[in-house]
Each structure stands twice: as structure tokens, then as C-alpha cells.
Protein backbone atom coordinates (compact mmCIF):
# COMPACT_ATOMS: atom_id res chain seq x y z
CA UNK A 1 -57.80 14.57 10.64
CA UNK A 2 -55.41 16.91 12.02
CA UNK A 3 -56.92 19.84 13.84
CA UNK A 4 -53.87 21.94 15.35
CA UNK A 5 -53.39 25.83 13.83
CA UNK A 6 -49.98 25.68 12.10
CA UNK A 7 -48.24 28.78 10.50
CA UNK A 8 -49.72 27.63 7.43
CA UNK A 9 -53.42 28.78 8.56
CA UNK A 10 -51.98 31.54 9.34
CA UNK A 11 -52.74 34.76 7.49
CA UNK A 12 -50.46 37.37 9.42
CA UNK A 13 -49.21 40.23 6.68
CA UNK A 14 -51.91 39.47 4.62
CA UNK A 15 -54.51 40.44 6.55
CA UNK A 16 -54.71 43.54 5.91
CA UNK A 17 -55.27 42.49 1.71
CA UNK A 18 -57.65 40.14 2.51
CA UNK A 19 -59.44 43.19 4.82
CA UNK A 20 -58.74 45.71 1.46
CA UNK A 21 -59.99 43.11 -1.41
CA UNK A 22 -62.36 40.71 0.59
CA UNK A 23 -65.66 40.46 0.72
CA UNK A 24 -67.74 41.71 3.88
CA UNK A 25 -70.31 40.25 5.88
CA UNK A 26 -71.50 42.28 9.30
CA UNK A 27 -73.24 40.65 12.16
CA UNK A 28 -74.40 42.28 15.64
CA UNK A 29 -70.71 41.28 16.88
CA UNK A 30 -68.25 40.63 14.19
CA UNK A 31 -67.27 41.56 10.98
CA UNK A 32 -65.81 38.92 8.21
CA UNK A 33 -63.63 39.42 5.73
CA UNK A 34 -63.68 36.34 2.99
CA UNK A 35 -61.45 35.79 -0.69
CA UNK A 36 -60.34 32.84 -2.16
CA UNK A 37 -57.43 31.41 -1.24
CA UNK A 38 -54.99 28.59 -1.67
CA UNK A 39 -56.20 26.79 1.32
CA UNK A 40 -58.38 27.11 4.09
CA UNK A 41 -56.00 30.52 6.19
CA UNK A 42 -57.34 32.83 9.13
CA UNK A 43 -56.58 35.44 10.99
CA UNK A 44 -58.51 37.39 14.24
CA UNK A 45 -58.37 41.12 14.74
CA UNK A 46 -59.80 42.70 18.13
CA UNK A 47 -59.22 46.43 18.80
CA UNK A 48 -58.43 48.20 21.55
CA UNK A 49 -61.95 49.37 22.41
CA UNK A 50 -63.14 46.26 22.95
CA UNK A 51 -61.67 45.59 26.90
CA UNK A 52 -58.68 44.61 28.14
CA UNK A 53 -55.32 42.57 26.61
CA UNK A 54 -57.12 39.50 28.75
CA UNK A 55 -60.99 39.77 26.89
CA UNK A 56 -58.89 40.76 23.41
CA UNK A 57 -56.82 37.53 23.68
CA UNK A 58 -59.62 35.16 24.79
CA UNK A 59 -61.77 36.55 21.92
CA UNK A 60 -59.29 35.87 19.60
CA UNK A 61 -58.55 32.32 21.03
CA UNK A 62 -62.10 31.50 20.54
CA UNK A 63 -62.07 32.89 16.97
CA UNK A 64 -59.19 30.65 15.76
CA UNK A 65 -60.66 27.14 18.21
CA UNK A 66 -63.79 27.35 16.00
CA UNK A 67 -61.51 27.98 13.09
CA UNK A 68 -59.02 25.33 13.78
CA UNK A 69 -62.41 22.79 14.70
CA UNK A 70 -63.61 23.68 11.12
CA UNK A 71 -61.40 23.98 9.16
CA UNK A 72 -61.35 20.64 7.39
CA UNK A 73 -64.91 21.50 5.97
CA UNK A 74 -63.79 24.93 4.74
CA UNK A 75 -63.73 26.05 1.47
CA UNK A 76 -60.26 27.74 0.13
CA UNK A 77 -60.59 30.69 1.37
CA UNK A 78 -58.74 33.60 3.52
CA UNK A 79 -60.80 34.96 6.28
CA UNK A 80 -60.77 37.47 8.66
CA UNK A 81 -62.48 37.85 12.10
CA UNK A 82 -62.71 41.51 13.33
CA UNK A 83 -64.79 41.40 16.51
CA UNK A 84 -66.79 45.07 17.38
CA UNK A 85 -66.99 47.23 20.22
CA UNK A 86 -69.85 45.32 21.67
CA UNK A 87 -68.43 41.36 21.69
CA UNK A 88 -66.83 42.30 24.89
CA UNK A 89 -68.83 40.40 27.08
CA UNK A 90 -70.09 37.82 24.27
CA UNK A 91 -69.71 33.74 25.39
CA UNK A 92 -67.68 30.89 23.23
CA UNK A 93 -71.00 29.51 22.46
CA UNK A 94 -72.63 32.74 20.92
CA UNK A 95 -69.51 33.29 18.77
CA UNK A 96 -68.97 29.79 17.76
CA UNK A 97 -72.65 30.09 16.57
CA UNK A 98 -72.47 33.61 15.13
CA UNK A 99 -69.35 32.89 12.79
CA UNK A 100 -70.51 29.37 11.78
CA UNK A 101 -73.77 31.00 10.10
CA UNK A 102 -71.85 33.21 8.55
CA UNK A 103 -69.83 30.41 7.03
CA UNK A 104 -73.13 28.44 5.88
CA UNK A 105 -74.43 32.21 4.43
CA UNK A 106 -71.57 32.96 2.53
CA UNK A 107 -71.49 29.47 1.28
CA UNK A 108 -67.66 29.13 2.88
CA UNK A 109 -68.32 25.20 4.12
CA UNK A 110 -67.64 22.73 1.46
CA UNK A 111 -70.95 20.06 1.24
């Protein structure tokens, strides 16, 4: 069971397809972005408005850790964090919580 993020997880130019075709789910704090895929790939988007390049990068660390934990019981799918204005001062636990409901909702997490 290998749990490291490797460039193949990665979603980097396609983001913004996935974002365009996907389907969305809204919570308090994030916003997901799902389509099938050819395996399990994910990418983390934090805007400016959200604090500083120190609270962007942690939320987006945190994002791709629960990712990377999970991502052995994922579905094939591509999938897109984009945290909102508010997440700024959200903890690990909260958004380790919020996106792995999400996952169950959308029926994302293989059985």
C-alpha cells in the first residue's frame, strides 16, 4: 500500500477541465469538482482571498494528505479541491472531515 503523491495523482493542466466539465458539490468551506477518470488524480486550488502564501499552502497540504491517505479507496475519478473565502482559519481535522463526507455523498469511495 503505497501512500506517497506522485506526478501521476497529479491533475495540474487539467484542472481547469475537470473545474469546466465536473460535477459540483458546495460545502460551508470548499467546493469539489468530481469526473471520471483513469485513476484516482487530484488537484487543490486556494485563492488569493483566502490569507496569506503560508495559510494557502498549508490548506492545500492538508487537501492533498487526506487525498494521498485515501486514495487507495477512491473511485477513478479526477477531483478538485477549491477551498472559499472563509476556510482561512479552518483545522486539519474539520477539513479532513468535511471532504471525506463529501466523498461518501457523492459515492467517490469504492465499498
Amino acid at each position: 500500500m503505497n501512500q506517497s503523491f506522485k506526478r501521476k495523482n497529479r491533475l495540474g493542466s487539467e484542472t481547469a477541465d475537470v473545474i469546466k466539465k465536473g460535477q459540483r458539490v458546495d460545502s460551508e468551506f470548499l467546493r469539489i469538482y468530481c469526473r471520471p477518470g483513469p485513476h484516482p488524480r487530484f488537484s487543490a486550488v486556494v485563492g488569493r482571498k483566502t490569507g496569506n502564501s503560508v495559510r494557502r499552502n498549508r490548506l492545500k497540504r492538508w487537501a492533498r494528505e487526506v487525498f494521498r491517505r485515501e486514495k487507495d479507496s477512491l473511485k477513478n475519478y479526477d477531483i478538485v479541491v477549491i477551498y472559499k473565502q472563509g476556510a482561512a482559519g479552518v483545522t486539519y481535522n474539520r477539513i479532513e472531515k468535511i471532504i471525506k463526507d463529501i466523498w461518501k455523498k457523492e459515492n467517490l469511495l469504492k465499498k
